[in-house]
C-alpha atoms as a PDB file:
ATOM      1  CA  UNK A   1     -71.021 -17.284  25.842  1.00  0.00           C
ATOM      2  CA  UNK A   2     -73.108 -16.721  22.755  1.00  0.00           C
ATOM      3  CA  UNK A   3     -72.559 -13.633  19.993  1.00  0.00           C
ATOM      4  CA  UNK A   4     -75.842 -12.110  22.229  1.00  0.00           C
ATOM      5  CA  UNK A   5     -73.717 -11.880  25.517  1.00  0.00           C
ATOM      6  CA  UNK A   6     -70.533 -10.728  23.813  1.00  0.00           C
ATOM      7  CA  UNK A   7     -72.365  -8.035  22.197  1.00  0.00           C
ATOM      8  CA  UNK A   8     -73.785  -7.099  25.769  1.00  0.00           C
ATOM      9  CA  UNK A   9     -70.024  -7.224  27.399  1.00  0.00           C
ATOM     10  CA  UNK A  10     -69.059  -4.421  24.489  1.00  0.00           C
ATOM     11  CA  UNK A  11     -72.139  -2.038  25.135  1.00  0.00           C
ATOM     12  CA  UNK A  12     -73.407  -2.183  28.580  1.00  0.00           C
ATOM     13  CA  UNK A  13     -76.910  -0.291  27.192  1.00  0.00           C
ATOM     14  CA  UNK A  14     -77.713  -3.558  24.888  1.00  0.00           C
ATOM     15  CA  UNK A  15     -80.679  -4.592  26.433  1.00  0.00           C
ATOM     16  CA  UNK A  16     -80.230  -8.490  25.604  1.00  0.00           C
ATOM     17  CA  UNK A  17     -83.590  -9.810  27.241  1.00  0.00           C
ATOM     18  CA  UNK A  18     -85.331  -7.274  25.134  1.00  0.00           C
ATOM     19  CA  UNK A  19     -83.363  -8.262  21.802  1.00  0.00           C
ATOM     20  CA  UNK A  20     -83.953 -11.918  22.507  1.00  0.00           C
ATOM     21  CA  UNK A  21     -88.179 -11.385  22.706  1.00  0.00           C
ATOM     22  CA  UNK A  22     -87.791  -9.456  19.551  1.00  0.00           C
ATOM     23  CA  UNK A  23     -86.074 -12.324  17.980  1.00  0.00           C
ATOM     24  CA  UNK A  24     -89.110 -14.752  18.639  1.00  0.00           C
ATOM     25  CA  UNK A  25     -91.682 -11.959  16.813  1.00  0.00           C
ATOM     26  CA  UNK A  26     -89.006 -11.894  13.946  1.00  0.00           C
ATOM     27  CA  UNK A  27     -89.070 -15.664  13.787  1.00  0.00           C
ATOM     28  CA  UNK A  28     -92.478 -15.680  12.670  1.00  0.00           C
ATOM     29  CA  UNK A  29     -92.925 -15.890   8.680  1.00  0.00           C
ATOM     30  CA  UNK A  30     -95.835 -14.639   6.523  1.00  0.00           C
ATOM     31  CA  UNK A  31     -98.292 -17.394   5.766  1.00  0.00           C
ATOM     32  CA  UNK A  32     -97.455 -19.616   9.244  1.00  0.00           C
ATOM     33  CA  UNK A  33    -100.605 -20.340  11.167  1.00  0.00           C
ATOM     34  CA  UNK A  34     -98.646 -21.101  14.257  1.00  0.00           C
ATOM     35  CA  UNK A  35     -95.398 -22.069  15.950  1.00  0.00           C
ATOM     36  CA  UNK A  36     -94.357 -24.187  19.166  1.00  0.00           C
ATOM     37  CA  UNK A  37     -91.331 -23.316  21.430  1.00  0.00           C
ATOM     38  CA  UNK A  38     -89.294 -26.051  19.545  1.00  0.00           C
ATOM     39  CA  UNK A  39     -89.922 -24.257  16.419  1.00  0.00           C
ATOM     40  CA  UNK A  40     -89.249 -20.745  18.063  1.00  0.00           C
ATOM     41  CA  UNK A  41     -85.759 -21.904  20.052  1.00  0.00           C
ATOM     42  CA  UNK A  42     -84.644 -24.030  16.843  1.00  0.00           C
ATOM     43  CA  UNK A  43     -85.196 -20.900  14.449  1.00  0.00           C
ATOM     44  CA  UNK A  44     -83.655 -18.315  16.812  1.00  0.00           C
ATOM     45  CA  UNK A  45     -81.006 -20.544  17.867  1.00  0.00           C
ATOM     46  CA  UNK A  46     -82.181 -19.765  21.400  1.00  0.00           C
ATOM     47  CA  UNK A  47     -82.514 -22.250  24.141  1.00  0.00           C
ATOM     48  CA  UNK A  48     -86.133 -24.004  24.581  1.00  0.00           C
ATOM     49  CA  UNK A  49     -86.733 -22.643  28.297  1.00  0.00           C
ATOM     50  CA  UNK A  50     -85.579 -19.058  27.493  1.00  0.00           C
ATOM     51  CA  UNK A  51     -88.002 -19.423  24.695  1.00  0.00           C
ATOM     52  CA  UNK A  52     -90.802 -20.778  26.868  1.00  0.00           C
ATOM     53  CA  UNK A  53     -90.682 -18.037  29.499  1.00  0.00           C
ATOM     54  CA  UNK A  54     -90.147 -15.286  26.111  1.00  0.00           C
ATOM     55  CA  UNK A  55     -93.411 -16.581  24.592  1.00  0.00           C
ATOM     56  CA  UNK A  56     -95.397 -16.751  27.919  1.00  0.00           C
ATOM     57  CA  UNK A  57     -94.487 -12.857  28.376  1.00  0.00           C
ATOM     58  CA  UNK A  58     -94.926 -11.914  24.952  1.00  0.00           C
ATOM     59  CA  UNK A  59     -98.184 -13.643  25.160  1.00  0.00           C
ATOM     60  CA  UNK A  60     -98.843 -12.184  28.778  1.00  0.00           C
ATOM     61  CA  UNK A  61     -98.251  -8.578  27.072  1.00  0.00           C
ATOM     62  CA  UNK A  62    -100.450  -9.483  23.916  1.00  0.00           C
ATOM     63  CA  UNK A  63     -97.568  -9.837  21.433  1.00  0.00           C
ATOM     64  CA  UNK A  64     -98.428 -13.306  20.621  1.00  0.00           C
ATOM     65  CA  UNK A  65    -101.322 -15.650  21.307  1.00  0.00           C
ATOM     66  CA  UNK A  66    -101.737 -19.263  22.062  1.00  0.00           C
ATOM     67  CA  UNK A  67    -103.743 -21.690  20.579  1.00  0.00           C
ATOM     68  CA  UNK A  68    -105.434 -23.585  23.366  1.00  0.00           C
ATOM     69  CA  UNK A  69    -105.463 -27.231  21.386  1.00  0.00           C
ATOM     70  CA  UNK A  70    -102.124 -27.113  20.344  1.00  0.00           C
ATOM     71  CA  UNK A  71    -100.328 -24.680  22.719  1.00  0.00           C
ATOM     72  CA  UNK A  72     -98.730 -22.809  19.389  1.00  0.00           C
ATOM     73  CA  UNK A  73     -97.873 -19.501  19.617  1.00  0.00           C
ATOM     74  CA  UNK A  74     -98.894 -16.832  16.774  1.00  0.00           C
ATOM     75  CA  UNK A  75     -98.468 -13.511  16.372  1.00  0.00           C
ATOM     76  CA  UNK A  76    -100.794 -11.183  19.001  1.00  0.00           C
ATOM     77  CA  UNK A  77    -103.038  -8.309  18.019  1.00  0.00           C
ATOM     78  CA  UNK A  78    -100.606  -5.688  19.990  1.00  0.00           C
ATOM     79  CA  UNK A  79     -97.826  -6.769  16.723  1.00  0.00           C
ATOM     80  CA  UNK A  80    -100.604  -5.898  14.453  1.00  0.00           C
ATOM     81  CA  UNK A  81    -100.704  -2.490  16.303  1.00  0.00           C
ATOM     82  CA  UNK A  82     -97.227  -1.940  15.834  1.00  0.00           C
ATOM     83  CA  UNK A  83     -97.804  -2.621  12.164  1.00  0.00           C
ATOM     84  CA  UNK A  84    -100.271  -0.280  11.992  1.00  0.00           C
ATOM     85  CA  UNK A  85     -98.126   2.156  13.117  1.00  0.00           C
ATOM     86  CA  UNK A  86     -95.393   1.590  11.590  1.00  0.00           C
ATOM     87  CA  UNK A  87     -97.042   1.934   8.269  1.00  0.00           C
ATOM     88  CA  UNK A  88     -98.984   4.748   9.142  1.00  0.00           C
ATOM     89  CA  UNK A  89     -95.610   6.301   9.544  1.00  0.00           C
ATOM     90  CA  UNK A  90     -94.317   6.466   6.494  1.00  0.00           C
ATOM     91  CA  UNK A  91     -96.456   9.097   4.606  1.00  0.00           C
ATOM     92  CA  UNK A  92     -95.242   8.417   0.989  1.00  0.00           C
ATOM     93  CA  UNK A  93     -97.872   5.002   0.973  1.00  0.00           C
ATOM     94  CA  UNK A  94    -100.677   7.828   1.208  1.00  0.00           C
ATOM     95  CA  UNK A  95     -99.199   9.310  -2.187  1.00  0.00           C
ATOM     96  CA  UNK A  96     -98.213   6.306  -3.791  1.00  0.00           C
ATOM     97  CA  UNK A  97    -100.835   3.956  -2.882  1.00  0.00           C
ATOM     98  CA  UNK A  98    -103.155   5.482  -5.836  1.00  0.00           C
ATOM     99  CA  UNK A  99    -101.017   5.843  -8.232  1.00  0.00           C
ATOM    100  CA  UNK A 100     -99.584   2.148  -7.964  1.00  0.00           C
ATOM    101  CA  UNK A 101    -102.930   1.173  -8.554  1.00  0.00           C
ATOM    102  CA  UNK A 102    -103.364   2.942 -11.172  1.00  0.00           C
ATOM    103  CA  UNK A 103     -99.998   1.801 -12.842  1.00  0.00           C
ATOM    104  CA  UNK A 104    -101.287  -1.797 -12.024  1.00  0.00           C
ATOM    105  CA  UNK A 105    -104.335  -1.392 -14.184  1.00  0.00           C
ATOM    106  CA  UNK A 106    -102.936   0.015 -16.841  1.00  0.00           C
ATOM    107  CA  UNK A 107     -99.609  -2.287 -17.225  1.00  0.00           C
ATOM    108  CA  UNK A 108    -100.718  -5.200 -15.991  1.00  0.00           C
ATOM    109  CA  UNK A 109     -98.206  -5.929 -13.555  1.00  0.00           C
ATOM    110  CA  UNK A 110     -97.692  -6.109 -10.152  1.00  0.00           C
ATOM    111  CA  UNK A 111     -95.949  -3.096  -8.301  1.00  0.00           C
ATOM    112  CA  UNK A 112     -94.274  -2.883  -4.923  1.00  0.00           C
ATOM    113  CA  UNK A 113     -93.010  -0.004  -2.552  1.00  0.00           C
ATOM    114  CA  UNK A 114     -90.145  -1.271  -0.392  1.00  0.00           C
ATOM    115  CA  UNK A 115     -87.193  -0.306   1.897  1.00  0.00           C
ATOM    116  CA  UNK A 116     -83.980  -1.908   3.154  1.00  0.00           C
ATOM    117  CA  UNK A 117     -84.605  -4.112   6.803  1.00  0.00           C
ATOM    118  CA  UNK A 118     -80.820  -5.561   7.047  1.00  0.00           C
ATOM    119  CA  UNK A 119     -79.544  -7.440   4.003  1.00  0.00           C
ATOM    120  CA  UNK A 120     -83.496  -7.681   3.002  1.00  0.00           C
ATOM    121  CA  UNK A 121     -86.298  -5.016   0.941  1.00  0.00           C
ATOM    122  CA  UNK A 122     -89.253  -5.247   3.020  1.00  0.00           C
ATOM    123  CA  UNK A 123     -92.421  -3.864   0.801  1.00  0.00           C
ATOM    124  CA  UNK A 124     -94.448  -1.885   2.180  1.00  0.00           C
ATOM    125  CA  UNK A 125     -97.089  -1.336  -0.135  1.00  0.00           C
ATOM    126  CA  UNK A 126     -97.788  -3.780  -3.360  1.00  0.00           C
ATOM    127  CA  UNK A 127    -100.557  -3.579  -5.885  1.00  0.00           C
ATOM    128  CA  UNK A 128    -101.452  -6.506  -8.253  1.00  0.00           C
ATOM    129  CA  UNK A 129    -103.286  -6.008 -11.107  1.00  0.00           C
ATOM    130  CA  UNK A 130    -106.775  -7.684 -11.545  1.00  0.00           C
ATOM    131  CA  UNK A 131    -106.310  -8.949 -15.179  1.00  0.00           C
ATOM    132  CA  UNK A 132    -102.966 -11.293 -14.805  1.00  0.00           C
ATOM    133  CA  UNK A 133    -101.769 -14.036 -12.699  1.00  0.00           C
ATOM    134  CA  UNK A 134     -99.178 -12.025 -10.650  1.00  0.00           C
ATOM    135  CA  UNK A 135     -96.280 -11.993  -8.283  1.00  0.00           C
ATOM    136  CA  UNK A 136     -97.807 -13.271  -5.044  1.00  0.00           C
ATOM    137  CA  UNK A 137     -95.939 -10.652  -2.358  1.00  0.00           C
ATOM    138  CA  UNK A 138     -98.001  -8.922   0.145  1.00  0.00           C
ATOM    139  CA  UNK A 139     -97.104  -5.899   2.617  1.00  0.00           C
ATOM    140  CA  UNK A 140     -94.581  -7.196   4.917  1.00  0.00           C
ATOM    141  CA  UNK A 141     -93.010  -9.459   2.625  1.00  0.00           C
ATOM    142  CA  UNK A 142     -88.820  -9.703   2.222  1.00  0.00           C
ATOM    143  CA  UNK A 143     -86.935 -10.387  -0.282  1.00  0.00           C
ATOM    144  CA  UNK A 144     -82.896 -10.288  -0.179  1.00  0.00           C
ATOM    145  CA  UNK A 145     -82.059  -6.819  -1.613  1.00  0.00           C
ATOM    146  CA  UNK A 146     -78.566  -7.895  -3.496  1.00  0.00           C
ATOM    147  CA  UNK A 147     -80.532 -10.367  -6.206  1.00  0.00           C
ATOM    148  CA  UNK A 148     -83.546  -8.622  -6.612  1.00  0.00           C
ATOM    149  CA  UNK A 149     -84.486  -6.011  -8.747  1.00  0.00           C
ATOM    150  CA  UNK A 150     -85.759  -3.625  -6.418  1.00  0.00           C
ATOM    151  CA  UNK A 151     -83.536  -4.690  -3.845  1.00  0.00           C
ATOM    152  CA  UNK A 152     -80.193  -3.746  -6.641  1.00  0.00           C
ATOM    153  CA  UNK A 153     -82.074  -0.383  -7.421  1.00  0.00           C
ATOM    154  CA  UNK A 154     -82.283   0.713  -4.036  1.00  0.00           C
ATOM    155  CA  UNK A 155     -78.398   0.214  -3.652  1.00  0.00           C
ATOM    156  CA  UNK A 156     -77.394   1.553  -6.739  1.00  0.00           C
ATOM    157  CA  UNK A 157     -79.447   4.935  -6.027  1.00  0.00           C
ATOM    158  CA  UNK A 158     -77.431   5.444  -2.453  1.00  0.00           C
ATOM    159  CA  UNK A 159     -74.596   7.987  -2.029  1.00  0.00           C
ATOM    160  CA  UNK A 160     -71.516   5.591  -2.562  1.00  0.00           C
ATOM    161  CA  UNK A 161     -70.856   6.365   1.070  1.00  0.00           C
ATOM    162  CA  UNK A 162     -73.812   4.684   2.001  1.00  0.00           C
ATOM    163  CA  UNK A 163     -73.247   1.628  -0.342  1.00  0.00           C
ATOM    164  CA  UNK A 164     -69.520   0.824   1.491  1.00  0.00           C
ATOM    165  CA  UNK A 165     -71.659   0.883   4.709  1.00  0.00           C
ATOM    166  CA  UNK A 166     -73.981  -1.865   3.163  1.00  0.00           C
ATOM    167  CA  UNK A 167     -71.483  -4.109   1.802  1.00  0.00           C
ATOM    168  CA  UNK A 168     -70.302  -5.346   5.512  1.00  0.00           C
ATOM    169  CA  UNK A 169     -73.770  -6.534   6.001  1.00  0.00           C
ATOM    170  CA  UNK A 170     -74.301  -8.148   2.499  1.00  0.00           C
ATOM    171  CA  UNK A 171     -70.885  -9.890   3.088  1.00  0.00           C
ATOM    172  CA  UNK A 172     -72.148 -11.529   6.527  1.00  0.00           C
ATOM    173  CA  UNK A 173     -75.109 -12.559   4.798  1.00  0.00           C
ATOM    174  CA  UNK A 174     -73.291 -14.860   2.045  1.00  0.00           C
ATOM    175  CA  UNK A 175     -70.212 -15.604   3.643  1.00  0.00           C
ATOM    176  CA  UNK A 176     -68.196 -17.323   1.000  1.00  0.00           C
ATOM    177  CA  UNK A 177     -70.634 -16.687  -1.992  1.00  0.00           C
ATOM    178  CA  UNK A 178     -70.446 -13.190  -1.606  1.00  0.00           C
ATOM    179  CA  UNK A 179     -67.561 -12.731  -4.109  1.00  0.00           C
ATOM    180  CA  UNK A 180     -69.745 -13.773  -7.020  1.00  0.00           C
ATOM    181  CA  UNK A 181     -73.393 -11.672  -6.017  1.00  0.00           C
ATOM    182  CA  UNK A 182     -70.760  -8.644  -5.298  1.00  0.00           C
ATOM    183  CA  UNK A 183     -69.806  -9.043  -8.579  1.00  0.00           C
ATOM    184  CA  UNK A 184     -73.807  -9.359 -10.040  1.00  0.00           C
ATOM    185  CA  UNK A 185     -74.037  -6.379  -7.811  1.00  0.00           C
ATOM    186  CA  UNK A 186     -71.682  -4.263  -8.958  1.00  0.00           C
ATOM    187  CA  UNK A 187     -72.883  -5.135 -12.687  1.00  0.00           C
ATOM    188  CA  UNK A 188     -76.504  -4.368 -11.415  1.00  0.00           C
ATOM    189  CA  UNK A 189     -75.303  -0.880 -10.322  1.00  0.00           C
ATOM    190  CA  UNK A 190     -73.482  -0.066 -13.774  1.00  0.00           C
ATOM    191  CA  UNK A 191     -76.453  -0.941 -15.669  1.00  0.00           C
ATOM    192  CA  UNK A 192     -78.093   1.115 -13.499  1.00  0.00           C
ATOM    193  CA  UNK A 193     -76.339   3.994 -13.912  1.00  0.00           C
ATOM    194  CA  UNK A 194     -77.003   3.243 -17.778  1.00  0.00           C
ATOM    195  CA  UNK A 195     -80.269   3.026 -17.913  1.00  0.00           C
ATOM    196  CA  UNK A 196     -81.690   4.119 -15.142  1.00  0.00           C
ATOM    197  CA  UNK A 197     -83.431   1.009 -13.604  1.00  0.00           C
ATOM    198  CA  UNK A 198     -82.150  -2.721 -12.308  1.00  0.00           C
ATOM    199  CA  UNK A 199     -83.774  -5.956 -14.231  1.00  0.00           C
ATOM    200  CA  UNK A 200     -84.094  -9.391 -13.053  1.00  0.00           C
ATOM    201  CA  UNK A 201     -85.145 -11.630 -15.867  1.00  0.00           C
ATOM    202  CA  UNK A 202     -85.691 -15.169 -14.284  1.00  0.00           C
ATOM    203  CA  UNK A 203     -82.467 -14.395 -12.053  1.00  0.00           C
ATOM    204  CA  UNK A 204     -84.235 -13.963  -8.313  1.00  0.00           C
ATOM    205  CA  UNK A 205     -87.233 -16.799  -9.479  1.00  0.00           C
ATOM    206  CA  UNK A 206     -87.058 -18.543 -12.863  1.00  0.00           C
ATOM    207  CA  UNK A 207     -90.514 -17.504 -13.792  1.00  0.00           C
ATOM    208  CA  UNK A 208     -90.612 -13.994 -12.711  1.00  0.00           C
ATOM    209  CA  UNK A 209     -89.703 -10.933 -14.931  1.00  0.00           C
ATOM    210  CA  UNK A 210     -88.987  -7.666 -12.654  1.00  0.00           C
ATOM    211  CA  UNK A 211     -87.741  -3.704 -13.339  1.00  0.00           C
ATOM    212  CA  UNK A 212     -87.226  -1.353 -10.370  1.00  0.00           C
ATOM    213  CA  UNK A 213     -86.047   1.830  -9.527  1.00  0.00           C
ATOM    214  CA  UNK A 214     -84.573   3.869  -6.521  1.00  0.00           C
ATOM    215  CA  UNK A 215     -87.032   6.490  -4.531  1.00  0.00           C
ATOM    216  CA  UNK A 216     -85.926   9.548  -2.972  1.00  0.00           C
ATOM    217  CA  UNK A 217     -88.660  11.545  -1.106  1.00  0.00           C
ATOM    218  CA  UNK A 218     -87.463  14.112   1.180  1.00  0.00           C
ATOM    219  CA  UNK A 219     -88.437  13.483   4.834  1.00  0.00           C
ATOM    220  CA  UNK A 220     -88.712   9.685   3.927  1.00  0.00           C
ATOM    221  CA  UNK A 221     -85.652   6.749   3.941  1.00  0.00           C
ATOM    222  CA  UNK A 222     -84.746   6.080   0.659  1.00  0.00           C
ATOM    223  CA  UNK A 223     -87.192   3.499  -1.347  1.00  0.00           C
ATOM    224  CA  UNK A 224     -87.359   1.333  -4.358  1.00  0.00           C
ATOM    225  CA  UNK A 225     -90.660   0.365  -6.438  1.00  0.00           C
ATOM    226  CA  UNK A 226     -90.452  -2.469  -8.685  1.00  0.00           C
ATOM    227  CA  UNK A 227     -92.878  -3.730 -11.310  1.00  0.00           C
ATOM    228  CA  UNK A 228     -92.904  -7.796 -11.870  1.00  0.00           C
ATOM    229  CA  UNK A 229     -94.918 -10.428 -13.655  1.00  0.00           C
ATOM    230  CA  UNK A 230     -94.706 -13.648 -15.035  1.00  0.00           C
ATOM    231  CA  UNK A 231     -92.104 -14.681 -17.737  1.00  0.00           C
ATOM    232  CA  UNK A 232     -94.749 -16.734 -19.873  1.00  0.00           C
ATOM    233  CA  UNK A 233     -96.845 -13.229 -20.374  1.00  0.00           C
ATOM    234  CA  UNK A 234     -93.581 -11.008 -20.675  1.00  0.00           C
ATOM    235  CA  UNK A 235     -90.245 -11.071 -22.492  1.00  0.00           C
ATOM    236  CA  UNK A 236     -87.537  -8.961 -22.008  1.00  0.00           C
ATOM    237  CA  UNK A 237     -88.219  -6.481 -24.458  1.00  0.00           C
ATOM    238  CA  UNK A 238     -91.388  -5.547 -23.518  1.00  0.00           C
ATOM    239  CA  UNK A 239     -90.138  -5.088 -19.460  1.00  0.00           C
ATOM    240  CA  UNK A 240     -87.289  -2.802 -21.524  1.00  0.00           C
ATOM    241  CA  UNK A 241     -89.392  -1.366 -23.473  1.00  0.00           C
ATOM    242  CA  UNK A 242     -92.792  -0.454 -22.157  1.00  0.00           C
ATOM    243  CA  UNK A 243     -92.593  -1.482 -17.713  1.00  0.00           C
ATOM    244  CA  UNK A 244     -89.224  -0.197 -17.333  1.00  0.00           C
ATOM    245  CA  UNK A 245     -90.240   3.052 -19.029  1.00  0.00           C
ATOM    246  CA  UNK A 246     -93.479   3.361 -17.228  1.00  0.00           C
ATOM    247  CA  UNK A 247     -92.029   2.662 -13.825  1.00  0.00           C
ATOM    248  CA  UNK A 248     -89.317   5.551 -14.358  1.00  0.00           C
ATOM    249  CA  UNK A 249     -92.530   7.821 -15.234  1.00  0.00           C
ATOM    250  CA  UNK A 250     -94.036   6.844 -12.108  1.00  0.00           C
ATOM    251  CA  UNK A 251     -91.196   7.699 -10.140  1.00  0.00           C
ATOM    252  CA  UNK A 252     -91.057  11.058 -11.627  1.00  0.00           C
ATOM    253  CA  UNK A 253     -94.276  11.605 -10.250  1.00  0.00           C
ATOM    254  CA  UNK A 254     -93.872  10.698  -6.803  1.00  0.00           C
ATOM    255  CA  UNK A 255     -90.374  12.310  -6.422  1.00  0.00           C
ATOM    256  CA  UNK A 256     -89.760  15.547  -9.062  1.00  0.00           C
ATOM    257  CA  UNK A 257     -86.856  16.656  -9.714  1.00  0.00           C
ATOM    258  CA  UNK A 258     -85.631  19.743  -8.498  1.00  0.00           C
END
């Protein structure tokens, strides 16, 4: 019995067919042309011939679509849909979307709008500026929230309450290393509450220099922007400096006080 049917046996409205075919879209990683059912069942940890007859349904349904030379599976134009959606959903991108260019242009950096998916920040809006070699991330792009700037300033701006929910799921993600990235988090969150933003200098990617900040827009889930570039244009100071302040600015304007 797998952790799939034991979490059926202790809630009898788990849907586990469902949960499996959504585990097949989620295997699917930006940049990846196509995948077989090999690929699928060994990255889901799913059986091949409950992956074949997930893929032929998903594909039947328009959720993925297979390459006729290869027999591959990629991702359908009904996920795109969904994305669509999705993003349509969250109105803050409307507001932000301008002024993230604009902060691009001006800085120089790259700037992304994210939220928490699991132990992950998912972005859901980036801008790169025109004028620099920049962060490569796109929409839909994760990055693990405990080692990343914007991932440590969206837990360090959640009700404490929220952050002891969190820490279960961080825990499960590193297993035994968690001990020592609890401990980078918890120094993430006092600096935080210093200064008012999270830094990664070369920590998440040795040649990447990043500031970010928490978001909190009523009606929306709570957010983090970051703004990131290369270390061989930026030092430290200057992200301390002249991004870090900027990117607080921003923030101010898409979330006032009071």
């Amino acid at each position: 019995m797998d952790a799939m049917d034991l979490e059926t046996d202790k809630d009898r409205l788990f849907v586990t067919a469902l949960a499996r075919g959504l585990e097949v879209l989620a295997a699917f990683r930006p940049g990846e042309l196509a995948l077989s059912n090999q690929e699928l069942a060994k990255r889901t940890g799913l059986p091949k011939s409950t992956v074949s007859r997930l893929s032929y349904t998903l594909t039947r349904l328009g959720y993925l679509a297979q390459d006729e030379a290869s027999g591959h599976y990629r991702l359908g134009l009904a996920v795109l849909a969904l994305g669509s959606t999705v993003l349509a959903s969250y109105d803050i991108r409307q507001i932000a979307g301008p002024l993230m260019r604009e902060f691009a242009l001006e800085q120089g950096m790259s700037i992304s709008l994210a939220l928490r998916d699991g132990s992950d920040m998912v972005y859901l809006e980036t801008c790169r500026s025109p004028t620099r070699i920049s962060v490569q991330l796109t929409v839909g792009s994760r990055v693990p929230l405990a080692t990343t700037a914007i991932g440590r300033a969206y837990y360090a701006g959640l009700p404490a309450t929220e952050q002891l929910k969190l820490q279960p799921v961080l825990a499960a993600r590193y297993g035994v290393e968690w001990g020592e990235i609890s401990a980078r988090l918890e120094e993430a969150r006092q600096d935080y509450l210093r200064q008012g933003y999270s830094a990664s200098f070369g920590e998440y990617e040795p040649d990447v220099m990043a500031v970010g900040v928490h978001l909190a827009v009523p009606g929306q889930p709570a957010m983090a922007l970051n703004a990131s570039g290369p270390a061989f244009a930026l030092n430290e100071s200057a992200m301390r400096e002249r991004i870090a302040p900027a990117l607080q600015a921003l923030r101010l304007r898409l979330a006032p006080p009071g």
